[in-house]
Protein backbone atom coordinates (compact mmCIF):
# COMPACT_ATOMS: atom_id res chain seq x y z
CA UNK A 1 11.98 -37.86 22.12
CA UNK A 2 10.85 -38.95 18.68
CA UNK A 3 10.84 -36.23 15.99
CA UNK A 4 7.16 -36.26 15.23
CA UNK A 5 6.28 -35.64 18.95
CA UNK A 6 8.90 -32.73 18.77
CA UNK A 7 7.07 -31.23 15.60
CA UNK A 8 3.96 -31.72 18.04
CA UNK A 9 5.06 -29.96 20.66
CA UNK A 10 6.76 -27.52 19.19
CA UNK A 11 3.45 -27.02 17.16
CA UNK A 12 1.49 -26.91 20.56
CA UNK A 13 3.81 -24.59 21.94
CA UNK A 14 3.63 -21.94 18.67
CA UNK A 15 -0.60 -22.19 18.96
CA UNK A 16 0.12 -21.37 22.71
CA UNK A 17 1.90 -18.87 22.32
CA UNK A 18 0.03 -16.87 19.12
CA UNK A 19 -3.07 -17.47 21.81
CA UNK A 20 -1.40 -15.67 24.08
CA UNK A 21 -0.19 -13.03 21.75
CA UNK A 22 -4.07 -12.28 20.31
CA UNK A 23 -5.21 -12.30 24.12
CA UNK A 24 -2.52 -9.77 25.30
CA UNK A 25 -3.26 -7.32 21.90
CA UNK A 26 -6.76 -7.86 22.47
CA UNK A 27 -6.93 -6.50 26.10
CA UNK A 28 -4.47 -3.60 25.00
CA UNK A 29 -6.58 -2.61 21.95
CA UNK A 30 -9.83 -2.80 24.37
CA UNK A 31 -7.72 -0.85 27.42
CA UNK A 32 -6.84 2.06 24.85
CA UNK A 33 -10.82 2.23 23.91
CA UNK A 34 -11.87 1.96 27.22
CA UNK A 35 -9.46 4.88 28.80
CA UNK A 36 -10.26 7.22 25.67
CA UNK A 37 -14.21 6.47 26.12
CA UNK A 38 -13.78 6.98 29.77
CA UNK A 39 -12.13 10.59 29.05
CA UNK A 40 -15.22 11.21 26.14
CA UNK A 41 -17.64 10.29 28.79
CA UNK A 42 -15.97 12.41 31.74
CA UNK A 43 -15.62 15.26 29.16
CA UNK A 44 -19.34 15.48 28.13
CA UNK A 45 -21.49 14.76 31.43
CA UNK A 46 -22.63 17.39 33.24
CA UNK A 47 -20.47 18.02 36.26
CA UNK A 48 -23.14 17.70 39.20
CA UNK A 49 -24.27 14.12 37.87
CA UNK A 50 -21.14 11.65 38.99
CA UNK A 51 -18.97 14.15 41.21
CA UNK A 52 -21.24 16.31 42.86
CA UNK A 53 -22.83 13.31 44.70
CA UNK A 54 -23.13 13.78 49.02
CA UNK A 55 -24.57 10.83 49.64
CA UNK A 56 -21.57 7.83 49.51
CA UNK A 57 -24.42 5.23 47.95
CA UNK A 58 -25.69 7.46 45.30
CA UNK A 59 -22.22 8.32 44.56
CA UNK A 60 -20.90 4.89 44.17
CA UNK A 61 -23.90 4.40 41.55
CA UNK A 62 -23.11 6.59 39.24
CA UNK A 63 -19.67 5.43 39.46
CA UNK A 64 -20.71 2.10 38.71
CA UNK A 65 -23.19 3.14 36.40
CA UNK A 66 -20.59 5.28 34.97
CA UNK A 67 -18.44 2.14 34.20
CA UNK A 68 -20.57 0.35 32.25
CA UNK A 69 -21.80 3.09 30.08
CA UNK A 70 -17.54 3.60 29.59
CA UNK A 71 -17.48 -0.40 28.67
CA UNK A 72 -20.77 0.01 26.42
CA UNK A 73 -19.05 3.10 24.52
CA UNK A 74 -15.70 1.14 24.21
CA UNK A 75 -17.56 -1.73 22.61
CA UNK A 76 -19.49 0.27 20.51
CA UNK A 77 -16.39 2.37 19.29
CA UNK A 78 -14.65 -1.00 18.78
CA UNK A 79 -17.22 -2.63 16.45
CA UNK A 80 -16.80 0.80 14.44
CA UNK A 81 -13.36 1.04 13.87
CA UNK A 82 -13.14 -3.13 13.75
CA UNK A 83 -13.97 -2.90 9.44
CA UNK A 84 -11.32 -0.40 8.98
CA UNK A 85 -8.79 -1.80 11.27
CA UNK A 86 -9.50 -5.42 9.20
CA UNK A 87 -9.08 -3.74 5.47
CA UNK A 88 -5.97 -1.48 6.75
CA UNK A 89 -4.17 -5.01 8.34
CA UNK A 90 -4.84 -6.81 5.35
CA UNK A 91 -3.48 -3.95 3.00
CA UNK A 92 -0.24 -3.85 5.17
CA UNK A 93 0.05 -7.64 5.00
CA UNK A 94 -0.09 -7.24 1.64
CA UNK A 95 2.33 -4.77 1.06
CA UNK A 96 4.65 -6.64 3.48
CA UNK A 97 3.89 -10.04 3.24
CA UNK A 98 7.91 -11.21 4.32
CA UNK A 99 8.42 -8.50 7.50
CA UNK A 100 8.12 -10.07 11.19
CA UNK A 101 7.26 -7.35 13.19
CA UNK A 102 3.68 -6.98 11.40
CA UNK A 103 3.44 -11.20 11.28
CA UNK A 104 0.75 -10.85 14.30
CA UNK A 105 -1.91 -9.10 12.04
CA UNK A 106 -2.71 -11.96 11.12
CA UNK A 107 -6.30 -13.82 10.37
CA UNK A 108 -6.58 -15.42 13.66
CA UNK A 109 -6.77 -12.18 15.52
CA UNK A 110 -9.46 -10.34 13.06
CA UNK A 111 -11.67 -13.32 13.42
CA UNK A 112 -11.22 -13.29 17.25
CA UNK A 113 -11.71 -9.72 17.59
CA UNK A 114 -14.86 -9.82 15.25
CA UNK A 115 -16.11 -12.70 17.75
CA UNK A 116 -15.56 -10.15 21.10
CA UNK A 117 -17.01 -7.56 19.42
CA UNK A 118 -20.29 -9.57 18.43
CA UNK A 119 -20.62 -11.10 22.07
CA UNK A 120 -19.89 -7.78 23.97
CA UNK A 121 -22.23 -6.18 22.18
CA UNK A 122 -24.91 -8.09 22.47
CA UNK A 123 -24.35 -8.38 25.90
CA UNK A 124 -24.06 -4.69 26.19
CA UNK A 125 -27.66 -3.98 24.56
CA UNK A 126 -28.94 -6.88 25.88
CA UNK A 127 -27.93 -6.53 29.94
CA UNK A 128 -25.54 -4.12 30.76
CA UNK A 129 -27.34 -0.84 29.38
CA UNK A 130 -30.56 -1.69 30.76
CA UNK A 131 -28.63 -2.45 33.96
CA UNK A 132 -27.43 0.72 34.06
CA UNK A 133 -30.79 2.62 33.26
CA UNK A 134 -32.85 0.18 36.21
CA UNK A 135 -29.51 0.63 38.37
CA UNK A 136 -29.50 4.68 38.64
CA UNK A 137 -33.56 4.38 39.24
CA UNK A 138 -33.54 2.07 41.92
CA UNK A 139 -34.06 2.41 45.25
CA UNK A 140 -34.03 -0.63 47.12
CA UNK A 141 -36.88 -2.80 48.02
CA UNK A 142 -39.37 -1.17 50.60
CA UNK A 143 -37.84 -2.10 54.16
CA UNK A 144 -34.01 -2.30 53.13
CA UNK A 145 -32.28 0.57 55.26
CA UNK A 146 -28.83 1.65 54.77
CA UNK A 147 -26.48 0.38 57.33
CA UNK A 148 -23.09 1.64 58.12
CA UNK A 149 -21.55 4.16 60.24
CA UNK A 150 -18.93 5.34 62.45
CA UNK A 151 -18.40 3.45 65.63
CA UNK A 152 -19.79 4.99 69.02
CA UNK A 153 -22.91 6.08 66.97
CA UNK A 154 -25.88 4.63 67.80
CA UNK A 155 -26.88 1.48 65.12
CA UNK A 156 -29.91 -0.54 64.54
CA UNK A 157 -27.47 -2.95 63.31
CA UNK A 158 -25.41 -4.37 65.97
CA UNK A 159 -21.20 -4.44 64.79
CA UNK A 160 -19.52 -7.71 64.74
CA UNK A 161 -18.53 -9.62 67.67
CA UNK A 162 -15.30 -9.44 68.74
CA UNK A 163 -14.36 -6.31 66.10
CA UNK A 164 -14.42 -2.55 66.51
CA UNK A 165 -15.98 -2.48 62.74
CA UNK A 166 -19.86 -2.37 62.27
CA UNK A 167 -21.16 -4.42 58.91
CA UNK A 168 -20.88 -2.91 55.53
CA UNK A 169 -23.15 -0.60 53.81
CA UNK A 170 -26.31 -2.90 52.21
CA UNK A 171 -27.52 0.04 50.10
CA UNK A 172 -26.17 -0.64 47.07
CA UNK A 173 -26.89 -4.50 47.22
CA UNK A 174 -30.64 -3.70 48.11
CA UNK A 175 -30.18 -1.77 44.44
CA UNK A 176 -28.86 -4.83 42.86
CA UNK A 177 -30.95 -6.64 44.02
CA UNK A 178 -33.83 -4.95 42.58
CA UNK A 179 -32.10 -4.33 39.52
CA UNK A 180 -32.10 -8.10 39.12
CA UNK A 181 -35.50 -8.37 39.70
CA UNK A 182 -36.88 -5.93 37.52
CA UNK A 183 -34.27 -7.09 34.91
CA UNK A 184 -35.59 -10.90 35.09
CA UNK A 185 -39.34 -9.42 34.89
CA UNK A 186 -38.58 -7.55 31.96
CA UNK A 187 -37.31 -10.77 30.29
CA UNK A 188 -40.02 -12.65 30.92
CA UNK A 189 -42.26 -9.97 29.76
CA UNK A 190 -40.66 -9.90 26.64
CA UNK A 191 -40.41 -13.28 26.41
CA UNK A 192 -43.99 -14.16 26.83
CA UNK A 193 -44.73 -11.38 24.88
CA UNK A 194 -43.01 -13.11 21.79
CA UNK A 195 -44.28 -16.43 22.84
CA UNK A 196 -48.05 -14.89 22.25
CA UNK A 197 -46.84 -13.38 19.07
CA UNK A 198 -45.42 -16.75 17.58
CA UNK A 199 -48.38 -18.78 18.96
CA UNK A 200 -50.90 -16.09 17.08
CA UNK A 201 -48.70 -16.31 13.83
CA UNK A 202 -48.17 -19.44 13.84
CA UNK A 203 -48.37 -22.24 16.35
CA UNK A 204 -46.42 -25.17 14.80
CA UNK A 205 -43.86 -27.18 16.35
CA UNK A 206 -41.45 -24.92 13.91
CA UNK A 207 -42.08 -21.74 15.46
CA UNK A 208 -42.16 -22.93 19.16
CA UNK A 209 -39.08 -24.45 18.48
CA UNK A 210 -37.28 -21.45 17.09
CA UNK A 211 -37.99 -19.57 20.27
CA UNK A 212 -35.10 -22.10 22.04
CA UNK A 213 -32.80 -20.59 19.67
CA UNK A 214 -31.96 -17.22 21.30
CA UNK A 215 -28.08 -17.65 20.28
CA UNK A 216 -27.96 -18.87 17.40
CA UNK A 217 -31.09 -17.20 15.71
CA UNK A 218 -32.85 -13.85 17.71
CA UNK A 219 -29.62 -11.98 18.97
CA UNK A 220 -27.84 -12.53 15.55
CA UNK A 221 -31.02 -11.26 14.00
CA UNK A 222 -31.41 -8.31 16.91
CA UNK A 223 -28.14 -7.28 16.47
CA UNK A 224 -28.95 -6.93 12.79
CA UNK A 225 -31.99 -4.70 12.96
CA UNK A 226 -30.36 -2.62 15.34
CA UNK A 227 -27.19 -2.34 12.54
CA UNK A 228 -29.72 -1.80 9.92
CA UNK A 229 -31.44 0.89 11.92
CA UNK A 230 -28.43 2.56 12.99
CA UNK A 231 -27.27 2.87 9.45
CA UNK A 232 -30.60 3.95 8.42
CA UNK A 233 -30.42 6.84 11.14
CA UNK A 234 -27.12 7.97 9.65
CA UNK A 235 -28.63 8.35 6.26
CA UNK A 236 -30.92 10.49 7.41
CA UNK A 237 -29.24 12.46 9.65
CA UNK A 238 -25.87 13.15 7.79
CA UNK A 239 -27.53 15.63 5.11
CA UNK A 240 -29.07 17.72 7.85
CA UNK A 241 -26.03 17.68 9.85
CA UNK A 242 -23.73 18.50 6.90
CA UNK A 243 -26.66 21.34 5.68
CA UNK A 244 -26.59 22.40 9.66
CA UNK A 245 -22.81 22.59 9.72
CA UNK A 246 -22.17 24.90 6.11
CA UNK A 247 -24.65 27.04 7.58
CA UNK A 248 -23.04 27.77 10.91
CA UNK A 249 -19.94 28.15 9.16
CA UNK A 250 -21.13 30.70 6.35
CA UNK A 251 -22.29 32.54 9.13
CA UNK A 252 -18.88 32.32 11.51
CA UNK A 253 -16.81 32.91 8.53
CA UNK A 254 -16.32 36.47 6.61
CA UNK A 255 -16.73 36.79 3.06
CA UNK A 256 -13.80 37.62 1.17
CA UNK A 257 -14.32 40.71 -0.72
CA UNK A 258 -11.42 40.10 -3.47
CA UNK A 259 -13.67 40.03 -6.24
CA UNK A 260 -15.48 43.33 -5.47
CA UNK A 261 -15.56 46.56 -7.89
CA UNK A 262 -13.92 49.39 -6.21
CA UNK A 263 -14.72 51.91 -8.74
CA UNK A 264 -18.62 50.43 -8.72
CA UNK A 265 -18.57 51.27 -5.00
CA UNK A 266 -16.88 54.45 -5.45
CA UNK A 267 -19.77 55.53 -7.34
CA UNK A 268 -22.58 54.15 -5.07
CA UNK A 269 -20.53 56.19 -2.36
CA UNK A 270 -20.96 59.82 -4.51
CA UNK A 271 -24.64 58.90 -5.69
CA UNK A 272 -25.48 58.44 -1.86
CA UNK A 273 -23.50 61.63 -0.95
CA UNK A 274 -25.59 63.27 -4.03
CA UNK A 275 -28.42 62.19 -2.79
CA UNK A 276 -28.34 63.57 0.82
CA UNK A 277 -27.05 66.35 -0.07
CA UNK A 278 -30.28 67.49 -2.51
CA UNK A 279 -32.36 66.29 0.71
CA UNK A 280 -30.33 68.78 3.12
């Protein structure tokens, strides 16, 4: 083998390999949010709304429901400690520019984890929370029955030939299904609705165009507002919720009385004693 097609290869098999690497620290830094978010999640609900469940479809819901609000809060957490994580890697670069073990925090993986965390979550606000929402409301299209049951019972659904098992439970696919539905109807709401809008404001070839640019122009640009509005809710709320805190805490906490005039009191006491004593 020639040594340019070594170099080749061998420069194949290092991009294959630091691919590998930012795959395998990606889906461990995601697993670590995801268990953690899962334990927030579990540690905050009310107890009655995911365990507490006797029906086995309502139950399996919330579970799923459960899931993707765990995946949602994962992503979110992510895209908030992903600036941080970026300025601390490149400081420890920095300070260690020569030392192998840290080689891997490199600018390859920031950019790739900026790009997950920009595509999960706008697939998060976009799908998977409204999912969720439409998912524990449903009910199943009027005329889908639950199926399922133990065998010897009597079944308007007849089991399977040849098998002591009867057909799965359809419940939760009936929900899906019109999940889906109301999901795609939504969409197209919106969709038209925006179509209107740009056709009042202005209907040029420009603006009709931009509406076939949902990737590259309106969930950039949603994502944005909802950043900017986010931010804008933390403004406000941080100096009530730092006001709200000092107050709670001035009234937990006891005031030291180190500074206090003993012989000052002393005399308040014997004026007061005076005092009640004339009124005896």
């Amino acid at each position: 083998m020639a040594p340019a097609e070594q170099d080749a290869l061998a420069l194949r098999e290092q991009l294959f390999h630091e691919r590998v690497r930012e795959c395998i620290i990606c889906t461990l830094l995601f697993a670590s949010l995801y268990i953690l978010c899962h334990f927030i999640i579990t540690h905050f609900k009310k107890h009655t709304d995911f365990a507490a469940v006797h029906d086995d479809e309502d139950a399996a819901v919330n579970r799923i429901a459960l899931g993707l609000c765990t995946f949602t809060l994962a992503v979110a957490l992510g895209a908030v400690l992903l600036l941080p994580f970026s300025i601390i890697s490149n400081e420890v670069l920095l300070s260690f520019p020569q030392n192998y073990y840290i080689q891997w925090l490199n600018g390859s993986l920031i950019h790739g984890l900026w790009n997950l965390v920009f595509l999960f979550s706008n697939l998060s606000l976009v799908f998977l929370m409204p999912f969720a929402y439409f998912f524990t409301e449903s009910e199943g299209f009027a005329g889908s029955k639950k199926v399922g049951g133990p065998v010897g019972v009597p079944h308007p659904v007849p089991p399977i030939p040849g098998s002591s098992l009867i057909r799965l439970p359809q419940g939760i696919m009936a929900r899906v299904y019109e999940t889906s539905v109301v999901l795609l109807l939504l969409t197209l709401l919106v969709l038209g609705m925006v179509w209107v809008a740009s056709a009042i404001v202005g209907n040029d070839a420009a603006s009709r165009q931009s509406l076939y640019d949902l990737w590259e122009y309106y969930l950039p640009y949603l994502y944005s507002c909802i950043s900017l509005f986010g931010v804008l809710l933390l403004l406000l709320c941080t100096p009530f919720g730092l006001s709200t805190m000092f107050t709670v805490t001035g009234k937990l906490l006891v005031k030291p009385r180190l500074l206090e005039d003993l012989d000052e009191q002393l005399n308040c006491t014997r004026l007061e004693e005076a005092a009640v004593s004339r009124r005896i």
